[in-house]
N, C-alpha and C. Protein backbone atom coordinates (compact mmCIF):
# COMPACT_ATOMS: atom_id res chain seq x y z
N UNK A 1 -12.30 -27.65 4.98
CA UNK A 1 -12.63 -28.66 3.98
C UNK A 1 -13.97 -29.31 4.25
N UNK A 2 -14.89 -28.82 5.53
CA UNK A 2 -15.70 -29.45 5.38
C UNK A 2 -17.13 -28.66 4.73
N UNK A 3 -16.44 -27.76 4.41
CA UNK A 3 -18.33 -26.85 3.67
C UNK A 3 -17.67 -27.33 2.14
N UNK A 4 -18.42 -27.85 1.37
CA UNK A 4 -17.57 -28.70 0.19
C UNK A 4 -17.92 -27.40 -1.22
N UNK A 5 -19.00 -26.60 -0.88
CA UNK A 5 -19.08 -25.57 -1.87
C UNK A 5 -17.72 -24.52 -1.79
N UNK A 6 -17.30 -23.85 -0.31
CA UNK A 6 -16.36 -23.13 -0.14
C UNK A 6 -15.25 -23.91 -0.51
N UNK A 7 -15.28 -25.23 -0.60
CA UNK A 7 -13.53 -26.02 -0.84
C UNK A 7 -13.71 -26.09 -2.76
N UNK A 8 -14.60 -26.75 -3.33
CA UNK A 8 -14.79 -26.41 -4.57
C UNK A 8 -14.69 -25.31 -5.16
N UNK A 9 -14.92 -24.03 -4.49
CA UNK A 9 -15.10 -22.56 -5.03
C UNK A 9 -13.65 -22.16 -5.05
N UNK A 10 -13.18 -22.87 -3.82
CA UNK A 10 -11.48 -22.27 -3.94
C UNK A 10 -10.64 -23.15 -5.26
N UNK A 11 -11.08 -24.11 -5.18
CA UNK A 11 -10.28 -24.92 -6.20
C UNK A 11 -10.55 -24.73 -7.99
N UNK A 12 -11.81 -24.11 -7.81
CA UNK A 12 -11.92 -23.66 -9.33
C UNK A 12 -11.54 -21.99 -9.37
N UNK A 13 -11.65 -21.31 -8.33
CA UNK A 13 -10.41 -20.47 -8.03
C UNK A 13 -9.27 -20.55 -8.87
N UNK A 14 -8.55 -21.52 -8.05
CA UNK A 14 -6.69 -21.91 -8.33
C UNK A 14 -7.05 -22.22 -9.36
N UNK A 15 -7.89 -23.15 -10.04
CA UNK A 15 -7.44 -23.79 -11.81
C UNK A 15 -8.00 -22.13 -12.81
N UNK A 16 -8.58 -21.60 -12.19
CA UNK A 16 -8.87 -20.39 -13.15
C UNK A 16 -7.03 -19.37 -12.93
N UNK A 17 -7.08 -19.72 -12.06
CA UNK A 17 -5.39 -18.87 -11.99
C UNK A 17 -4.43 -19.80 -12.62
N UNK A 18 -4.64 -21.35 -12.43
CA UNK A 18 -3.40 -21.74 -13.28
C UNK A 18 -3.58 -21.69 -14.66
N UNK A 19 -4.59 -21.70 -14.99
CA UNK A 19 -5.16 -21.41 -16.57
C UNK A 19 -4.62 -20.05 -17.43
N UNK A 20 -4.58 -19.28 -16.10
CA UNK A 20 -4.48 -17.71 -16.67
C UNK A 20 -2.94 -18.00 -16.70
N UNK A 21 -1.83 -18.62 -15.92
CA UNK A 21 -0.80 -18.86 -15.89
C UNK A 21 -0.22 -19.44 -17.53
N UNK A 22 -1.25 -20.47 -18.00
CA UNK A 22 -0.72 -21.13 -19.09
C UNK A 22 -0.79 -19.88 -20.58
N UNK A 23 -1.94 -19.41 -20.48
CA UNK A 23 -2.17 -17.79 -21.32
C UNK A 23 -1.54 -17.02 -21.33
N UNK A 24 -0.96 -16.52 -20.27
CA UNK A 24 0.49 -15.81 -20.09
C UNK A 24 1.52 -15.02 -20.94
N UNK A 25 1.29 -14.44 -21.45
CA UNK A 25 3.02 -13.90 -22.72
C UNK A 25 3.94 -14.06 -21.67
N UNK A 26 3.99 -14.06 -20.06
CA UNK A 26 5.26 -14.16 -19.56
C UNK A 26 5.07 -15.07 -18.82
N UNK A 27 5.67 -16.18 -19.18
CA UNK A 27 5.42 -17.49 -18.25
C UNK A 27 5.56 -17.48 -16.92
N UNK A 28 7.23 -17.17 -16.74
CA UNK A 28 7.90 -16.65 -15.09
C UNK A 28 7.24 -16.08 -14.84
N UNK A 29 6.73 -15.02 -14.74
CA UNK A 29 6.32 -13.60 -14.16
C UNK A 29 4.86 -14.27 -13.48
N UNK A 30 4.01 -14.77 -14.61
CA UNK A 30 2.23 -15.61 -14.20
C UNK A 30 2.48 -16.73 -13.25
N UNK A 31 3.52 -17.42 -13.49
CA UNK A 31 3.96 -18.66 -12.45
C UNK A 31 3.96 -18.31 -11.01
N UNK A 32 4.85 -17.26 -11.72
CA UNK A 32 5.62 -17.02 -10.23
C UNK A 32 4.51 -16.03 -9.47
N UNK A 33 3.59 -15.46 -9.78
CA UNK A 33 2.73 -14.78 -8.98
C UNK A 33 1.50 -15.51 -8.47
N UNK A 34 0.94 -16.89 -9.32
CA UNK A 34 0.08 -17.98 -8.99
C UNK A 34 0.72 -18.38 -7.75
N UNK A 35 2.38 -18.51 -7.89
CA UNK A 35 2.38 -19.46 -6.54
C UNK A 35 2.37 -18.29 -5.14
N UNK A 36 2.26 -17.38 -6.02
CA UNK A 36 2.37 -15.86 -4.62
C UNK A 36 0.29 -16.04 -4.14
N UNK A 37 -0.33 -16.59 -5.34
CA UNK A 37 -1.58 -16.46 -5.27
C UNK A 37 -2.29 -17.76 -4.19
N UNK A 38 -1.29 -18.87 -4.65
CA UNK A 38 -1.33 -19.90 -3.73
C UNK A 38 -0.81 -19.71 -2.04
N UNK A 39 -0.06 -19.54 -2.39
CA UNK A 39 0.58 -19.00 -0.70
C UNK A 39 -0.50 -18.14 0.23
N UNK A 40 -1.17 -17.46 -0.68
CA UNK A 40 -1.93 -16.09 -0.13
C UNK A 40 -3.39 -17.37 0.06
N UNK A 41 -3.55 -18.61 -0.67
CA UNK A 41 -4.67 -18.94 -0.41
C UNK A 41 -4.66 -19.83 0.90
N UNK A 42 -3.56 -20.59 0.94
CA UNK A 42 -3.14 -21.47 1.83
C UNK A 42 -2.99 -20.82 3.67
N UNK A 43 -2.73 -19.34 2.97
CA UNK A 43 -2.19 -18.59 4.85
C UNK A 43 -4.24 -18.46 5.23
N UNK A 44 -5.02 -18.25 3.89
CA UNK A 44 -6.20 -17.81 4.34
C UNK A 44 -6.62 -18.99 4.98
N UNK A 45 -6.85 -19.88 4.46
CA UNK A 45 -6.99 -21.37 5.39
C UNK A 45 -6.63 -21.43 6.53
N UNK A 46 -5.05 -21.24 6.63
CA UNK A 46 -4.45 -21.23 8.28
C UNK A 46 -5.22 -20.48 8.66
N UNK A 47 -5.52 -19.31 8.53
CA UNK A 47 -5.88 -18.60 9.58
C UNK A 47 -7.14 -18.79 10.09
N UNK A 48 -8.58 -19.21 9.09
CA UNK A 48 -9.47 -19.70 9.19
C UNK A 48 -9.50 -21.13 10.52
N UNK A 49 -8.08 -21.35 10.09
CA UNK A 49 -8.07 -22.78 11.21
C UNK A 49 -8.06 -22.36 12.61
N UNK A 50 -6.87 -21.47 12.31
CA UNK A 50 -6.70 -20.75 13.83
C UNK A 50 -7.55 -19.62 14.27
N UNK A 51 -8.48 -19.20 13.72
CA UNK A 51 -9.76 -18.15 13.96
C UNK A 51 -10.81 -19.55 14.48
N UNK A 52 -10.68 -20.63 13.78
CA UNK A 52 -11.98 -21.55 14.88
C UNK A 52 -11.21 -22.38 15.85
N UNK A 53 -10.24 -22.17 16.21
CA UNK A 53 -10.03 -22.68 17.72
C UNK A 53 -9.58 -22.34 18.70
N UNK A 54 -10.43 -21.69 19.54
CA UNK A 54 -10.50 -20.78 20.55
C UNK A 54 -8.93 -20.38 20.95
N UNK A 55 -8.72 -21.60 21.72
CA UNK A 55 -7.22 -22.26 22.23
C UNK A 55 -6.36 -21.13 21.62
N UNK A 56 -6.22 -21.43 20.26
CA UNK A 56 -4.90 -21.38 18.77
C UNK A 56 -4.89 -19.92 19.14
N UNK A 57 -6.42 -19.53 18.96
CA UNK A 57 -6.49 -17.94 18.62
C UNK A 57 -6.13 -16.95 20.26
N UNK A 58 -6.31 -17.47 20.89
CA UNK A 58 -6.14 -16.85 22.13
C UNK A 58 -4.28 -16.99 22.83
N UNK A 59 -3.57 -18.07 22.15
CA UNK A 59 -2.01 -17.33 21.75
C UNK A 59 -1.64 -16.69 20.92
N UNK A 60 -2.43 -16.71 19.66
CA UNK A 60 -1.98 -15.84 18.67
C UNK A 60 -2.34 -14.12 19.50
N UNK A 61 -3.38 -14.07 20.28
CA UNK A 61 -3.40 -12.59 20.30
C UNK A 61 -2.46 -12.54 21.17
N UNK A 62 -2.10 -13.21 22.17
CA UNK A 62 -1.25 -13.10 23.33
C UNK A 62 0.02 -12.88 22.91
N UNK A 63 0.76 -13.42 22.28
CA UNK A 63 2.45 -13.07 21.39
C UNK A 63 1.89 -11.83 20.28
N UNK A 64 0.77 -11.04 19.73
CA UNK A 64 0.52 -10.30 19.13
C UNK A 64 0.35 -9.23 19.85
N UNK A 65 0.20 -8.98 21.33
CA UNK A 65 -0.07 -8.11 22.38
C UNK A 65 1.65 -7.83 22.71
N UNK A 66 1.86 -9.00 23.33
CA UNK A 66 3.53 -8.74 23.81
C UNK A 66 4.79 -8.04 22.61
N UNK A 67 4.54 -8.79 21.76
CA UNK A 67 5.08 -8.23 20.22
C UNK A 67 4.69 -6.35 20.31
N UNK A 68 3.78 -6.11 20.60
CA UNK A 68 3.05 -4.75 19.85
C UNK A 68 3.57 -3.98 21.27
N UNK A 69 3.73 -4.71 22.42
CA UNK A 69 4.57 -3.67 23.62
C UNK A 69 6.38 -3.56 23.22
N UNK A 70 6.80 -4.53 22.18
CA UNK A 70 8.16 -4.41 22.92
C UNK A 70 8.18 -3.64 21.56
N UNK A 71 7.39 -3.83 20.40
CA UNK A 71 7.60 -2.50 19.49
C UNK A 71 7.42 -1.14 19.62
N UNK A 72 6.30 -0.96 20.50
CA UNK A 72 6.52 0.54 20.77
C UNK A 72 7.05 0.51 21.96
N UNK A 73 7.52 -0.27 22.57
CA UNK A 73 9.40 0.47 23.45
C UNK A 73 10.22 1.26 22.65
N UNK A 74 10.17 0.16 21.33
CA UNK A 74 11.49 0.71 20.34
C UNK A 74 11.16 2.15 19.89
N UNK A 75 9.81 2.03 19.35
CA UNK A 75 9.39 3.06 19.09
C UNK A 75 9.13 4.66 19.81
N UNK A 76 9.12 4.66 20.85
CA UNK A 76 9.34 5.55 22.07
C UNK A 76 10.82 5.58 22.03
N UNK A 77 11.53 4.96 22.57
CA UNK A 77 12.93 4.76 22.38
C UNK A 77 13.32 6.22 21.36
N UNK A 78 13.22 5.73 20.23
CA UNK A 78 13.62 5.82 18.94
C UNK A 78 12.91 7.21 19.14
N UNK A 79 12.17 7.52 19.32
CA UNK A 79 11.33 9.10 18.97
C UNK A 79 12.00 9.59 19.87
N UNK A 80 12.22 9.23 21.49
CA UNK A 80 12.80 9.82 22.17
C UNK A 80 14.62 10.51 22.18
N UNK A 81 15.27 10.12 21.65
CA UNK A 81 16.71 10.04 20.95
C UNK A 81 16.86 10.28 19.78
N UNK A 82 15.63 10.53 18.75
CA UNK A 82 15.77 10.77 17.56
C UNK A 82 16.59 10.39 16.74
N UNK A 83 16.97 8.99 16.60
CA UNK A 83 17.51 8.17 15.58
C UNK A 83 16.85 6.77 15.98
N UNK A 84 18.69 5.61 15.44
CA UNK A 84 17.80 3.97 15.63
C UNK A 84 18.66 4.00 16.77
N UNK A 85 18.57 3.13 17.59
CA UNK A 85 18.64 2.41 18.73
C UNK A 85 19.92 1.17 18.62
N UNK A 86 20.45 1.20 17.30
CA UNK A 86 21.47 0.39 17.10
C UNK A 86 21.15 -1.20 17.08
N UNK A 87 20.19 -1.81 16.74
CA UNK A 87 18.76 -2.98 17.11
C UNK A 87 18.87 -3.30 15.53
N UNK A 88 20.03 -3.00 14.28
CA UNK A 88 20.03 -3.80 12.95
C UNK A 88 19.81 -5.16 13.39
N UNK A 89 20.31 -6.03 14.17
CA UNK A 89 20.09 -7.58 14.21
C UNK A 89 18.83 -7.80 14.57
N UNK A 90 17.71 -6.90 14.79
CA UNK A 90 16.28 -7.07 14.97
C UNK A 90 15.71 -6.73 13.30
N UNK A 91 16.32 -6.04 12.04
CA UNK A 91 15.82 -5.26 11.42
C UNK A 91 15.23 -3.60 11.78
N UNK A 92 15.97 -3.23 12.34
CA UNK A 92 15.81 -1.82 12.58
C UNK A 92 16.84 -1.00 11.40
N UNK A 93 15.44 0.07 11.37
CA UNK A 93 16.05 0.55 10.21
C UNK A 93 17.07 2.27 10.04
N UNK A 94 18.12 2.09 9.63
CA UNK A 94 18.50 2.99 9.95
C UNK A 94 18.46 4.50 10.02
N UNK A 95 18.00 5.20 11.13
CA UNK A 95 17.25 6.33 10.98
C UNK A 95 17.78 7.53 11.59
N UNK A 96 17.67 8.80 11.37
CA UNK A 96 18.21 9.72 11.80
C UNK A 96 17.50 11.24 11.90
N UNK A 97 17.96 12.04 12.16
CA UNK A 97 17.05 13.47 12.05
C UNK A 97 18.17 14.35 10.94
N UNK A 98 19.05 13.73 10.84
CA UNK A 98 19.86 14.24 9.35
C UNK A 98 19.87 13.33 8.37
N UNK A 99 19.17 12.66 8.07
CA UNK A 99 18.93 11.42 6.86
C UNK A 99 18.03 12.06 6.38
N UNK A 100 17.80 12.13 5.03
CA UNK A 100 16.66 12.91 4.38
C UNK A 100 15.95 11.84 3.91
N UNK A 101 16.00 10.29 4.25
CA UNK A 101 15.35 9.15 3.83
C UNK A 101 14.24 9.08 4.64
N UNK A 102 15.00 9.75 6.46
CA UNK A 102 13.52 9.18 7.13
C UNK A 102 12.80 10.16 7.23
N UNK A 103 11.18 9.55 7.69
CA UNK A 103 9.85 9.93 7.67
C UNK A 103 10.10 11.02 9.51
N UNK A 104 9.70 12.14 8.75
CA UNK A 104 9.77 12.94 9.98
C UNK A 104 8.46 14.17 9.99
N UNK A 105 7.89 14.48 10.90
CA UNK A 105 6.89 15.16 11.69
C UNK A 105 7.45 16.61 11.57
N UNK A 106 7.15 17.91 11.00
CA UNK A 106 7.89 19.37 11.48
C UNK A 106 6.38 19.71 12.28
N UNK A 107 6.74 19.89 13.46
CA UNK A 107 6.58 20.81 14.71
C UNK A 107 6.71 21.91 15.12
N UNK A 108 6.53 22.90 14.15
CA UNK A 108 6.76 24.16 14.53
C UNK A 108 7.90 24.42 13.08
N UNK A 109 9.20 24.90 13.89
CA UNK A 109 10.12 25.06 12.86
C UNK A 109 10.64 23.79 13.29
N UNK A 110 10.85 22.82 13.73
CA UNK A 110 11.48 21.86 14.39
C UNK A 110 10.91 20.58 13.11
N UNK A 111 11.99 19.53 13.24
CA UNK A 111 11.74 18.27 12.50
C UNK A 111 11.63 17.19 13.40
N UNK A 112 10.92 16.22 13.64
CA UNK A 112 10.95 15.56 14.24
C UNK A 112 10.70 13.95 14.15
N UNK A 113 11.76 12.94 14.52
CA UNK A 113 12.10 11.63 13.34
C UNK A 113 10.58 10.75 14.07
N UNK A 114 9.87 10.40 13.15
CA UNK A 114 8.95 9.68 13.51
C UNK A 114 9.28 7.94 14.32
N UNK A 115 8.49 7.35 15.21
CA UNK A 115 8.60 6.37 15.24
C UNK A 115 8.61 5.17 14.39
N UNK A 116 9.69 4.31 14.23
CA UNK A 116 10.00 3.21 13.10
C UNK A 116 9.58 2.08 14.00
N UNK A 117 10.42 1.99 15.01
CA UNK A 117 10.39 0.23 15.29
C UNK A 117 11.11 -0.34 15.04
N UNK A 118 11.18 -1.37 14.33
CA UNK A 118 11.90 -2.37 13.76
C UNK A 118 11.41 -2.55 12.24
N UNK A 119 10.63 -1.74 11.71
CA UNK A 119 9.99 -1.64 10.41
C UNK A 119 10.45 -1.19 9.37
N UNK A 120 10.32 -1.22 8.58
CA UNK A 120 10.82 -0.40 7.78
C UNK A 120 10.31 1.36 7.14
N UNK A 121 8.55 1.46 7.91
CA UNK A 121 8.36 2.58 7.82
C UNK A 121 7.07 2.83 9.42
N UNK A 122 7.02 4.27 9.31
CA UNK A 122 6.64 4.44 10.36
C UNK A 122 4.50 3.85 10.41
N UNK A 123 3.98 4.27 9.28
CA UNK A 123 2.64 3.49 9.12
C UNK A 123 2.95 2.31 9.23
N UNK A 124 4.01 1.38 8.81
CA UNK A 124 3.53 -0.10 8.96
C UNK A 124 3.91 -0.61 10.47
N UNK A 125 4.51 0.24 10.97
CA UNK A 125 4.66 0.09 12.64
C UNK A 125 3.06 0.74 13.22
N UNK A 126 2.56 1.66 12.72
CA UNK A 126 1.34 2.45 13.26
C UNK A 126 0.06 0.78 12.15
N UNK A 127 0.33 0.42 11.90
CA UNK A 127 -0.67 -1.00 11.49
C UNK A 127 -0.75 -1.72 12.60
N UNK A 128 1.33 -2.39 12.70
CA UNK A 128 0.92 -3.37 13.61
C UNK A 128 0.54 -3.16 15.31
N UNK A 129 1.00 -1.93 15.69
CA UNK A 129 0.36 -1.30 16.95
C UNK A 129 -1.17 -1.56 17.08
N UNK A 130 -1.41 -1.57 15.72
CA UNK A 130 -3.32 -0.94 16.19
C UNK A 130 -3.95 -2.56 16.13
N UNK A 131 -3.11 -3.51 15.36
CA UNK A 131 -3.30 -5.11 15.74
C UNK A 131 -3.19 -5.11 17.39
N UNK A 132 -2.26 -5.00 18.03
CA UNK A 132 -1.65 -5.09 18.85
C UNK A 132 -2.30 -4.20 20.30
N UNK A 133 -2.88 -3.44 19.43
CA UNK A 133 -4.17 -2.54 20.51
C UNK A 133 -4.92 -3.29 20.51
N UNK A 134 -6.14 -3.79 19.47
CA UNK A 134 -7.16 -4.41 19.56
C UNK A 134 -6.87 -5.87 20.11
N UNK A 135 -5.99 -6.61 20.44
CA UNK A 135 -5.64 -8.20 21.34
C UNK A 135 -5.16 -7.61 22.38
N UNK A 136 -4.96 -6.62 22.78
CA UNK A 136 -5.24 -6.07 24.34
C UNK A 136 -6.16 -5.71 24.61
N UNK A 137 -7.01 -4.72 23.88
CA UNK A 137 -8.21 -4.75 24.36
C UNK A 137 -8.80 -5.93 24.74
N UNK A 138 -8.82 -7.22 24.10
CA UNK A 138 -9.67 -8.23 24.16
C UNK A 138 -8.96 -9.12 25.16
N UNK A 139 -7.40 -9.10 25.37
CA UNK A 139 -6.90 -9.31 26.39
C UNK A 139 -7.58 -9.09 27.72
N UNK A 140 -7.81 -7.37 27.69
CA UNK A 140 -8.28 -6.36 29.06
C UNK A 140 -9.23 -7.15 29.34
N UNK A 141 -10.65 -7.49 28.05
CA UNK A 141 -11.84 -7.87 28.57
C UNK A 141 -11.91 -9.54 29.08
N UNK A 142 -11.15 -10.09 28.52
CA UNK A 142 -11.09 -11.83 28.99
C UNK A 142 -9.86 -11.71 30.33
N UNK A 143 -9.81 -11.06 31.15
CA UNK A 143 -8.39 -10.75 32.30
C UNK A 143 -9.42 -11.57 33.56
N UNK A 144 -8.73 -12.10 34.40
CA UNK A 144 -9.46 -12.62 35.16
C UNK A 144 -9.32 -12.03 36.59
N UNK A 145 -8.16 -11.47 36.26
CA UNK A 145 -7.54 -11.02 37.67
C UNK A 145 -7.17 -9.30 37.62
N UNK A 146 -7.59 -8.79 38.91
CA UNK A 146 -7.09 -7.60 38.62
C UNK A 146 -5.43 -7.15 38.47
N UNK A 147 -4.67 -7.87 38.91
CA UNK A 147 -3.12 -7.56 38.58
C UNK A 147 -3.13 -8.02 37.42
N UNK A 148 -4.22 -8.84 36.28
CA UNK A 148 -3.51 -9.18 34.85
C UNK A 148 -4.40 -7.82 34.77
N UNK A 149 -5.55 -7.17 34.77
CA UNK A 149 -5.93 -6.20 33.93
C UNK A 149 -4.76 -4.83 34.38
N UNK A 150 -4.31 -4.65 35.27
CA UNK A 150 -3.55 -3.47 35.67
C UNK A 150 -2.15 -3.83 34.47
N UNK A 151 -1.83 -5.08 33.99
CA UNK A 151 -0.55 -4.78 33.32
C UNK A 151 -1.08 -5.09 32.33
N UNK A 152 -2.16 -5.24 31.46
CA UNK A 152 -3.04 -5.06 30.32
C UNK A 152 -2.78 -3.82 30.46
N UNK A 153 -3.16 -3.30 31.01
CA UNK A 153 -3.67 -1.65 31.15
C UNK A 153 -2.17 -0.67 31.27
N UNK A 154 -1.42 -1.09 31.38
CA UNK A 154 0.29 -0.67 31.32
C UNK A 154 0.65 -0.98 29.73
N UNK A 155 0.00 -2.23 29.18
CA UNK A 155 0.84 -2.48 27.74
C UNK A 155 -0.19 -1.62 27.06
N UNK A 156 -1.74 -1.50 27.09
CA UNK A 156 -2.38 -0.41 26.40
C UNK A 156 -1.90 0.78 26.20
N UNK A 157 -1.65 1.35 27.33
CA UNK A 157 -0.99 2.66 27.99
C UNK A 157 0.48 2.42 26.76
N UNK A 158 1.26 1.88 26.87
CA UNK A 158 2.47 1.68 25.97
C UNK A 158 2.43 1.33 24.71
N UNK A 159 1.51 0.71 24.08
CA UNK A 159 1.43 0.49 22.80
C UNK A 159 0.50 1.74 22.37
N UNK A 160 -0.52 2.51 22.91
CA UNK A 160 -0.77 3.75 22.42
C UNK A 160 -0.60 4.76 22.47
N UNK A 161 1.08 5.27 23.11
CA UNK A 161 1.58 5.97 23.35
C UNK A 161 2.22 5.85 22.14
N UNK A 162 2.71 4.58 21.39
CA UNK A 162 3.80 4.31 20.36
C UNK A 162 3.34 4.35 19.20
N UNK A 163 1.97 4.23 19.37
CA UNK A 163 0.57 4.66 17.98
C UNK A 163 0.73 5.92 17.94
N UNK A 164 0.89 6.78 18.90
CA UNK A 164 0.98 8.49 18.61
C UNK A 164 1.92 9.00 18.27
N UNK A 165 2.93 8.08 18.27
CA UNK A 165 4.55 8.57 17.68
C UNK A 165 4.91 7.94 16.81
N UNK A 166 4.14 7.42 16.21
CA UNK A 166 4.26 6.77 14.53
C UNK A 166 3.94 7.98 13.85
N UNK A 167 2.70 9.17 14.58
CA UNK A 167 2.50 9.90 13.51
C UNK A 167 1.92 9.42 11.97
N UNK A 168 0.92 8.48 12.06
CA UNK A 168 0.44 7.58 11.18
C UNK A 168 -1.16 8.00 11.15
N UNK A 169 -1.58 9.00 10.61
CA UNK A 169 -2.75 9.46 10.52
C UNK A 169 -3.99 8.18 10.21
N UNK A 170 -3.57 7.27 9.09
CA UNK A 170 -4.44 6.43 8.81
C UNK A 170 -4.71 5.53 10.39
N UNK A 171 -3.39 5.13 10.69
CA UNK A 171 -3.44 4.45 11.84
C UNK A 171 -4.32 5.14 13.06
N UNK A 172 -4.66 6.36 13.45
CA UNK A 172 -5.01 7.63 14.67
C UNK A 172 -6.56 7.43 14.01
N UNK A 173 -6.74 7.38 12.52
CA UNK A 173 -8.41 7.23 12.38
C UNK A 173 -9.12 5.85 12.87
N UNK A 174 -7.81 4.81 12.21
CA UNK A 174 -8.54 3.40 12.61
C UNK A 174 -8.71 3.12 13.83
N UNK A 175 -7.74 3.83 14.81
CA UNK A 175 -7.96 3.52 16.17
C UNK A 175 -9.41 4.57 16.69
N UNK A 176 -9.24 5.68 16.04
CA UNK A 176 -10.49 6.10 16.76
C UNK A 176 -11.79 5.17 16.23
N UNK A 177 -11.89 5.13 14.97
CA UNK A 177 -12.87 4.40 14.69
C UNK A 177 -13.10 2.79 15.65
């Protein structure tokens, strides 16, 4: 709120969306997506808040690092046994190598059930991994100590092991890139 052009620009923003709301042939439908438009403006703020203070942002990567190891556990897990892990009270989704729902890899003549997670598909687990790579990396480089970089270097090692068993091509470019 304090650059007053960027706070004005957003606010004639929102009145150009509630405007388009009142124009509408479907009232519900324009309402109800303004306030999806609001929500989406309000998280950009948060995050803006928590991107300028060092502090904020340096737990957010830290529970975004730990998060992105205990998902590709599941995910290893889960590739390794080729189904779910029985983890519904996490949202795990139910998966199998005889379900013709899930996303699977053929290997030869072989099928093979891709890594889920707790997701509902195997790219949006191969997204949040590659979040979850890059706040370790930056983890690795702000480590002060060599026993924190050696178990940096264990959750790297584990969260990009669980990037390769998503089988998430988009995800394998963004990380190389």
């Amino acid at each position: 709120f304090r650059n007053k052009k960027l706070f004005l620009s957003l606010l004639l923003f929102l009145a150009f969306g509630a405007l388009s709301v009142l124009l509408a042939p479907a009232f519900g439908l324009a309402f109800y997506h303004f306030l999806r438009l609001m929500m989406l403006t309000f998280l950009a703020l948060a995050v803006g808040k928590i991107v300028a203070e060092p502090k904020i942002f340096e737990r957010v990567l830290l529970i975004l690092a730990i998060l992105s190891v205990f998902q590709s556990i599941i995910g290893i897990a889960q590739f390794k046994i080729q189904g779910n892990l029985g983890l519904s009270i996490l949202g795990e989704s139910p998966i199998g190598a005889d379900d013709p729902g899930t996303s699977k890899v053929a290997v030869g003549s072989a099928k093979l059930v891709r890594a889920y997670g707790t997701f509902p598909h195997p790219n949006i687990l191969g997204a949040f991994l590659l979040l979850g790579l890059v706040s370790l990396f930056h983890s690795y480089l702000h480590a002060a100590t060599l026993y924190r970089r050696i178990l940096v270097s264990v959750g790297i090692f584990l969260v990009a092991i669980g990037l390769i068993l998503t089988f998430s091509r988009a995800a394998w470019l963004t990380a190389f890139l």
